[in-house]
PDB file of N, CA and C in Angstrom:
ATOM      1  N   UNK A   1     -16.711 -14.957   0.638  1.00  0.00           N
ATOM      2  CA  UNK A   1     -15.847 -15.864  -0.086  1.00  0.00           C
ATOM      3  C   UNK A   1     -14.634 -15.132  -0.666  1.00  0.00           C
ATOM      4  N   UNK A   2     -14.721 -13.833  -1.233  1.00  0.00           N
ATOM      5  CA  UNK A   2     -13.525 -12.887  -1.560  1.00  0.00           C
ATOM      6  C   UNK A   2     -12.376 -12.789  -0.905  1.00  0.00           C
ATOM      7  N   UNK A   3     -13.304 -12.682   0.835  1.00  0.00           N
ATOM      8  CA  UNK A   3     -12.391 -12.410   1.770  1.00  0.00           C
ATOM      9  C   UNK A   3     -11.403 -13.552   2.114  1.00  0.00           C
ATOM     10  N   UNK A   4     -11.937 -15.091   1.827  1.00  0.00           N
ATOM     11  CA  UNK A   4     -10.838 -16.092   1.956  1.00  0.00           C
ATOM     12  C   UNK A   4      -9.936 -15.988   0.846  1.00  0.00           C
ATOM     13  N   UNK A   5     -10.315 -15.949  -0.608  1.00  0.00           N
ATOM     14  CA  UNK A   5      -9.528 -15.855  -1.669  1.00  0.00           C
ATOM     15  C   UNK A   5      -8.552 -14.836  -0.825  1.00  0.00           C
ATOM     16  N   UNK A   6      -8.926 -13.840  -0.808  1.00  0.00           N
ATOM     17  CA  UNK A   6      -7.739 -12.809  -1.006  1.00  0.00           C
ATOM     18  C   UNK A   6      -6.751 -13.169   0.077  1.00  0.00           C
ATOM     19  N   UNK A   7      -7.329 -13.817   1.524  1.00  0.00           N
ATOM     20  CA  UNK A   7      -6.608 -14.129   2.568  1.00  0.00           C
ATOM     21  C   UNK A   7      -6.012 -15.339   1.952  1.00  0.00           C
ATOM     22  N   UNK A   8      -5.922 -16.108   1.110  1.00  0.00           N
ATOM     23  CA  UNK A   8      -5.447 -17.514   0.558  1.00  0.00           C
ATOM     24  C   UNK A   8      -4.348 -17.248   0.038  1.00  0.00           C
ATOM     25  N   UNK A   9      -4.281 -16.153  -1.119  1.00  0.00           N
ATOM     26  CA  UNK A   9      -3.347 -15.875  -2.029  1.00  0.00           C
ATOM     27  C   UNK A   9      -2.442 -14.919  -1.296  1.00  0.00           C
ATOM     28  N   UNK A  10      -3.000 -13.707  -0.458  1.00  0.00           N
ATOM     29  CA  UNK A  10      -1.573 -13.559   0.093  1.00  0.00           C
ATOM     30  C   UNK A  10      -0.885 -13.864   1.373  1.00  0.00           C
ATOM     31  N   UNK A  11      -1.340 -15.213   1.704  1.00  0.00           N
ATOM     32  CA  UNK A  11      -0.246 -15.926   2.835  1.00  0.00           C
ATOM     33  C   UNK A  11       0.752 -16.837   1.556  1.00  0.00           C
ATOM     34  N   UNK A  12      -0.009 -17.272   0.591  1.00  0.00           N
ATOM     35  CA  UNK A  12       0.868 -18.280  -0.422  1.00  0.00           C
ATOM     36  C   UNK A  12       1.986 -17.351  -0.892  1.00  0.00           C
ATOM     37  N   UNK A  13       1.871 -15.578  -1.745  1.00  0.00           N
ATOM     38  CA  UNK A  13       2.469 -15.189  -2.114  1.00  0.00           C
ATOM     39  C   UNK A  13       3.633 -14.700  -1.084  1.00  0.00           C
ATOM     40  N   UNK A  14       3.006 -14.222  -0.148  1.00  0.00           N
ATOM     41  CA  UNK A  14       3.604 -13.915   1.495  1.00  0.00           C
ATOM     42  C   UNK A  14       5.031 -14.950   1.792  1.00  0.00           C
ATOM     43  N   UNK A  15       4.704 -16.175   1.774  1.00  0.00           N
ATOM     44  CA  UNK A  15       5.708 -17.153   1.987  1.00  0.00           C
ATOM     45  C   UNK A  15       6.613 -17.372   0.660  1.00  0.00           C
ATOM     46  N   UNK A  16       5.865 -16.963  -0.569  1.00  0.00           N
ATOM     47  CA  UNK A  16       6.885 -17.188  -1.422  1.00  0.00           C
ATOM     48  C   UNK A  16       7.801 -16.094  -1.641  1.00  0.00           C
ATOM     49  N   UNK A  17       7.579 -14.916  -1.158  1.00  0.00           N
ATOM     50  CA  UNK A  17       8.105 -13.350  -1.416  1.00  0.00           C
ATOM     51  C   UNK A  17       9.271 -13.131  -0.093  1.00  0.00           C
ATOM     52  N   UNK A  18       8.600 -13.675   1.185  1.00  0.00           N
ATOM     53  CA  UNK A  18       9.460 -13.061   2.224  1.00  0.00           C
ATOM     54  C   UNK A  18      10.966 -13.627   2.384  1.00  0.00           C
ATOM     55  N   UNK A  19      11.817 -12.933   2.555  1.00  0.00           N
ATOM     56  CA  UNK A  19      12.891 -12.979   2.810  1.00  0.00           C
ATOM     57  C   UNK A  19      13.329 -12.937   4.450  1.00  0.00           C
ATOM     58  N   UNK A  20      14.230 -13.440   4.720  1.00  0.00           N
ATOM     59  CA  UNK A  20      14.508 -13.561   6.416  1.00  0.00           C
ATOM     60  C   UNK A  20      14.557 -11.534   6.791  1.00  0.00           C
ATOM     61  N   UNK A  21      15.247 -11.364   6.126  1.00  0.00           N
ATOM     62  CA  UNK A  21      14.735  -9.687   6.475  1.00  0.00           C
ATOM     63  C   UNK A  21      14.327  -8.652   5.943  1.00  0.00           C
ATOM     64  N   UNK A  22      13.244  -9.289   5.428  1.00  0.00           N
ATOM     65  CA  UNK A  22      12.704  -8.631   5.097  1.00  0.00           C
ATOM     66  C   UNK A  22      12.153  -7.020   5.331  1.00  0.00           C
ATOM     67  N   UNK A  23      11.790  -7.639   6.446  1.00  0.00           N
ATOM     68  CA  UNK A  23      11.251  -6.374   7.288  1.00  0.00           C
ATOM     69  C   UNK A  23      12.156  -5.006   7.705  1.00  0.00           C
ATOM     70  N   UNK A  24      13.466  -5.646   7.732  1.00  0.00           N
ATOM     71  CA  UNK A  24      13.967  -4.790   8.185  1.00  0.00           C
ATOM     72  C   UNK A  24      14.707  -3.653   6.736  1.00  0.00           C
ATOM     73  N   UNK A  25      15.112  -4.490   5.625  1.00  0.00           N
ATOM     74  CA  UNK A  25      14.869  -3.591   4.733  1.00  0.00           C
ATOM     75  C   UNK A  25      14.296  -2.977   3.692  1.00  0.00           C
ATOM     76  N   UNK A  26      14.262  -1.699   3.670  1.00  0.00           N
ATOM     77  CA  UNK A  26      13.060  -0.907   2.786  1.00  0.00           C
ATOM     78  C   UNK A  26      12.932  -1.506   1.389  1.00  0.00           C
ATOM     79  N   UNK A  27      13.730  -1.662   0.226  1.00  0.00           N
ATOM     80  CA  UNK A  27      13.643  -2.477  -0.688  1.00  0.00           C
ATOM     81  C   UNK A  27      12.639  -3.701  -0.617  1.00  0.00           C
ATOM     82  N   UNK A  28      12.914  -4.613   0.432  1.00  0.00           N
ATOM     83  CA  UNK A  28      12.287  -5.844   0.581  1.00  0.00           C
ATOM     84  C   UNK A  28      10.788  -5.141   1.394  1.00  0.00           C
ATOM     85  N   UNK A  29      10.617  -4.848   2.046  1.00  0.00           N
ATOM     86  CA  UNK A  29       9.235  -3.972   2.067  1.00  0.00           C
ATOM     87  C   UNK A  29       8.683  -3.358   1.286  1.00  0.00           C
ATOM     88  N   UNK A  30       8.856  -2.374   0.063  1.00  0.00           N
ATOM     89  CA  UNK A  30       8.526  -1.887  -0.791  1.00  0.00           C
ATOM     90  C   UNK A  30       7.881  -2.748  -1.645  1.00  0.00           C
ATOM     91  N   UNK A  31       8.455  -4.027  -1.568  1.00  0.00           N
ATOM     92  CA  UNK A  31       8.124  -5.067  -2.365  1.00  0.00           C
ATOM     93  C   UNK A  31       7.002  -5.923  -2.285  1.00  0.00           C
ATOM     94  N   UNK A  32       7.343  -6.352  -0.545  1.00  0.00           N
ATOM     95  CA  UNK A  32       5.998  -6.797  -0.539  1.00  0.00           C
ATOM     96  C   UNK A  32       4.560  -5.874  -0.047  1.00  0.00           C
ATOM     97  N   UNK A  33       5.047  -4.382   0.401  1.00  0.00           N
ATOM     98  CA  UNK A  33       3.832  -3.342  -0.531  1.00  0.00           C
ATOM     99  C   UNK A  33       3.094  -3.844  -1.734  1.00  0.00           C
ATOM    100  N   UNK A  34       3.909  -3.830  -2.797  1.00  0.00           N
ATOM    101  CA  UNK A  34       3.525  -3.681  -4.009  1.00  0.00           C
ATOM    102  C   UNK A  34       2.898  -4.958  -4.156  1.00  0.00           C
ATOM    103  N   UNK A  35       3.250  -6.040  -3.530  1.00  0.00           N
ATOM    104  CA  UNK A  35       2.857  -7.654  -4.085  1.00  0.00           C
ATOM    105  C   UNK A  35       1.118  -7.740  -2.983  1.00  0.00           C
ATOM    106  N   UNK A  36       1.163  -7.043  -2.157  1.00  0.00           N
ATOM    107  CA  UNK A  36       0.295  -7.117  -1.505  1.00  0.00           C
ATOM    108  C   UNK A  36      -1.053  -6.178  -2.382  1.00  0.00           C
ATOM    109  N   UNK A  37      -0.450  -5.177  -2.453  1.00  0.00           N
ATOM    110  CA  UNK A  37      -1.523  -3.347  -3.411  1.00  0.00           C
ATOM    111  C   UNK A  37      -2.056  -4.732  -4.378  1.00  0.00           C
ATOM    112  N   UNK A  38      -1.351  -5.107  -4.849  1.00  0.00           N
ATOM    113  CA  UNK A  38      -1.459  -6.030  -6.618  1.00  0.00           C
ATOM    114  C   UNK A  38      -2.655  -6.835  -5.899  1.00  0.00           C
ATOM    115  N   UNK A  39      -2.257  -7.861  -5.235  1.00  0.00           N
ATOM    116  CA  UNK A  39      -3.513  -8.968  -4.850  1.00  0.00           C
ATOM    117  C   UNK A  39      -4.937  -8.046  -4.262  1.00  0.00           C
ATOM    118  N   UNK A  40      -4.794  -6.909  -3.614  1.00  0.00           N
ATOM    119  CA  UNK A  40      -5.728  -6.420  -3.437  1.00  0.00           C
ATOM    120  C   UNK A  40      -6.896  -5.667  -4.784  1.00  0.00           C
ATOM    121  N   UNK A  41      -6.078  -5.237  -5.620  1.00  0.00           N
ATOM    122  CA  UNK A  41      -6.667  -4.718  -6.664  1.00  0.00           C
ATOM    123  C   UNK A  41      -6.917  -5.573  -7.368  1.00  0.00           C
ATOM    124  N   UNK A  42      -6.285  -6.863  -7.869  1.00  0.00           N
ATOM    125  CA  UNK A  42      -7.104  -7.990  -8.508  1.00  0.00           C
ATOM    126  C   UNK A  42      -8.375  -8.867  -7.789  1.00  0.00           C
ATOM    127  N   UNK A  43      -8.737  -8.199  -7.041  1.00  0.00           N
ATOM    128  CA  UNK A  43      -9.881  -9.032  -6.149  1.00  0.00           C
ATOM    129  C   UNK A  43     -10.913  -7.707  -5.800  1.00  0.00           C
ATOM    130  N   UNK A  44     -10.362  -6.340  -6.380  1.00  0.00           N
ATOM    131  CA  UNK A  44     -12.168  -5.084  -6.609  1.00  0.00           C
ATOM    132  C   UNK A  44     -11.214  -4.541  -5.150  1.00  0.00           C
ATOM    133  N   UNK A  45     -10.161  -4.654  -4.320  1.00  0.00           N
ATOM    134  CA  UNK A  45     -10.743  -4.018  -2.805  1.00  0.00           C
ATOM    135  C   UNK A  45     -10.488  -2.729  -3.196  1.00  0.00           C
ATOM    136  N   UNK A  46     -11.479  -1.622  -2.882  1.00  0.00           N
ATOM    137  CA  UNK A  46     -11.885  -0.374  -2.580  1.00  0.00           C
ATOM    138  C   UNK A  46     -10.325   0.278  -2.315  1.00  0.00           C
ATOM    139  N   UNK A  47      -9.712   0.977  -3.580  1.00  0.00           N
ATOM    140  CA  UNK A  47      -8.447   1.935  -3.661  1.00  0.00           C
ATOM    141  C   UNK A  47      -8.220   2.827  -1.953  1.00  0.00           C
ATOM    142  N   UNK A  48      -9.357   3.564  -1.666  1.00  0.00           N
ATOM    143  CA  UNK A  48      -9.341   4.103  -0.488  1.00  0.00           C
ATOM    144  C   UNK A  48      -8.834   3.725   0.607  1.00  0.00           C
ATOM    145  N   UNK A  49      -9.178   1.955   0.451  1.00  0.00           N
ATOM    146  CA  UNK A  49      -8.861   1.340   1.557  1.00  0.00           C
ATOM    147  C   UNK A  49      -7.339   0.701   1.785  1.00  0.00           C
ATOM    148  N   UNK A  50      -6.861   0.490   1.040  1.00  0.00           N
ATOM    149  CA  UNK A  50      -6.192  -0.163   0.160  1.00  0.00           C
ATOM    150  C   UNK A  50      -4.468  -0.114   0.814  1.00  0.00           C
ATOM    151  N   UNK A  51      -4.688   1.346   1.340  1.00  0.00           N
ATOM    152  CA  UNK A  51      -3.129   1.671   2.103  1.00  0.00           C
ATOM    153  C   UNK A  51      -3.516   1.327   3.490  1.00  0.00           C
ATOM    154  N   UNK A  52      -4.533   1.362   4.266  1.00  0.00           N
ATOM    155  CA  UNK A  52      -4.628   0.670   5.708  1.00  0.00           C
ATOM    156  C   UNK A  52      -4.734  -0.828   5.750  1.00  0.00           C
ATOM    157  N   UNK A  53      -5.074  -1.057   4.503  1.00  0.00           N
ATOM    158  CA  UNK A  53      -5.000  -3.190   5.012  1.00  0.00           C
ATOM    159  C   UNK A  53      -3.746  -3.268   4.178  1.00  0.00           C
ATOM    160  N   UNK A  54      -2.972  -2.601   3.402  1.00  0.00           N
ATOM    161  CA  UNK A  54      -1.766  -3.091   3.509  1.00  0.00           C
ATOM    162  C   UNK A  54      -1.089  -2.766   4.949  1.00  0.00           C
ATOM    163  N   UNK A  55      -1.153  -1.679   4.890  1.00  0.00           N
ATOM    164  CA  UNK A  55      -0.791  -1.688   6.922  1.00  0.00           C
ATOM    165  C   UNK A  55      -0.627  -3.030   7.242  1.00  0.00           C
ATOM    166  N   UNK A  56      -1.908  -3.101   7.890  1.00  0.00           N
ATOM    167  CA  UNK A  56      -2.522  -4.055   8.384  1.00  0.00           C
ATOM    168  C   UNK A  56      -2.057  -5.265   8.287  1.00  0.00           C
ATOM    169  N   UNK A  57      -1.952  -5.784   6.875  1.00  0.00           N
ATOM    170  CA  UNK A  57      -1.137  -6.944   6.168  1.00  0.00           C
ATOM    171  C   UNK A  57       0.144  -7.466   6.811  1.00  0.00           C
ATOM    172  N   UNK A  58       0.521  -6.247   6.484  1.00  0.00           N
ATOM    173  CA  UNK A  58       1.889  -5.762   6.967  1.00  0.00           C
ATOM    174  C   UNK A  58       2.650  -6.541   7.992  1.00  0.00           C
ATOM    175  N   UNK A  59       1.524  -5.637   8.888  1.00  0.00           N
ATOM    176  CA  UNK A  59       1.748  -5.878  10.768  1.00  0.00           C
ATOM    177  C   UNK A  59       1.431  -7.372  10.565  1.00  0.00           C
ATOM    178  N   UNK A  60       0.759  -7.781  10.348  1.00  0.00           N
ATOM    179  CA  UNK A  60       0.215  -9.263  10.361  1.00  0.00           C
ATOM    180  C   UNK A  60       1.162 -10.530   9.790  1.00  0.00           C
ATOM    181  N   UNK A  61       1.363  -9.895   8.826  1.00  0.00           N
ATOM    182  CA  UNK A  61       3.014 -10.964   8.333  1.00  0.00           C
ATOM    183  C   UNK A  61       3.494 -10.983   9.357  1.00  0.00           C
ATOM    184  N   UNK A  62       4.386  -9.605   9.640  1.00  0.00           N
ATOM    185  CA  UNK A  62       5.368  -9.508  10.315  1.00  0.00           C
ATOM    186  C   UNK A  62       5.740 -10.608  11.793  1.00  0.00           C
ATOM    187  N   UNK A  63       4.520 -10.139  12.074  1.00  0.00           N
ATOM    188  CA  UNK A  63       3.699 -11.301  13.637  1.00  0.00           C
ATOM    189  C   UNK A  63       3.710 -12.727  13.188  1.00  0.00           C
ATOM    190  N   UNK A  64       3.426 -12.911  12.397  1.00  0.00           N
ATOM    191  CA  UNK A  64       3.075 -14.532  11.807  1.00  0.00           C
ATOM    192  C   UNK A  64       4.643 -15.522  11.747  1.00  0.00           C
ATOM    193  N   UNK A  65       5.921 -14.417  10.732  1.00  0.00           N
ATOM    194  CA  UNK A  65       6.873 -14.867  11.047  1.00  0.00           C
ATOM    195  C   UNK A  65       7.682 -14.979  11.802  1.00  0.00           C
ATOM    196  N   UNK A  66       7.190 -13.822  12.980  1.00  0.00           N
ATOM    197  CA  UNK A  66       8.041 -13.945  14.153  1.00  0.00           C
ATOM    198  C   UNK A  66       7.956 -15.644  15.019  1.00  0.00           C
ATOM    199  N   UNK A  67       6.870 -16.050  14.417  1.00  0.00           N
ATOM    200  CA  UNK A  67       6.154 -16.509  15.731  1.00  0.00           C
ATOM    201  C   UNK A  67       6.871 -18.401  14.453  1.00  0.00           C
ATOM    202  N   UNK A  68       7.101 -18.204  13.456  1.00  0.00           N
ATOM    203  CA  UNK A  68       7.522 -19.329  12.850  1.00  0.00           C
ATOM    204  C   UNK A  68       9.215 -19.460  13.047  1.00  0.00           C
ATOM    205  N   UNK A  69       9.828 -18.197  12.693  1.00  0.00           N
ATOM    206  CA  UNK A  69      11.365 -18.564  13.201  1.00  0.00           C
ATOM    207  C   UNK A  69      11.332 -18.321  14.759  1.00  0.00           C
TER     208      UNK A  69
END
């Protein structure tokens, strides 16, 4: 059930944070780093892990909005 929360809140924050290019600049990435680290640590996920599913996250936005614009 964690795992939907946390997948819930950051597609909502995801869409409210991203910018059309995001991706491409570091500022606006840094950002949603940090907005992503945040939702992960308010929901216990394991610090260790924490820099590969933002990766992960990451890549996964990135794909999601390609595929909407």
């Amino acid at each position: 059930m964690t795992a939907r929360l946390i997948a819930h809140e950051l597609l909502e924050q995801v869409r409210k944070n991203a910018t059309v290019d995001w991706h491409k600049k570091e500022s606006a990435r840094a950002r949603m780093r940090i907005l992503v680290k945040g939702i992960l640590k308010k929901y216990g996920y394991p610090p260790d892990l924490s820099l590969e599913a933002v990766q992960t996250v990451l890549e996964q936005v990135e794909t999601l909005l390609r595929e909407i614009t």
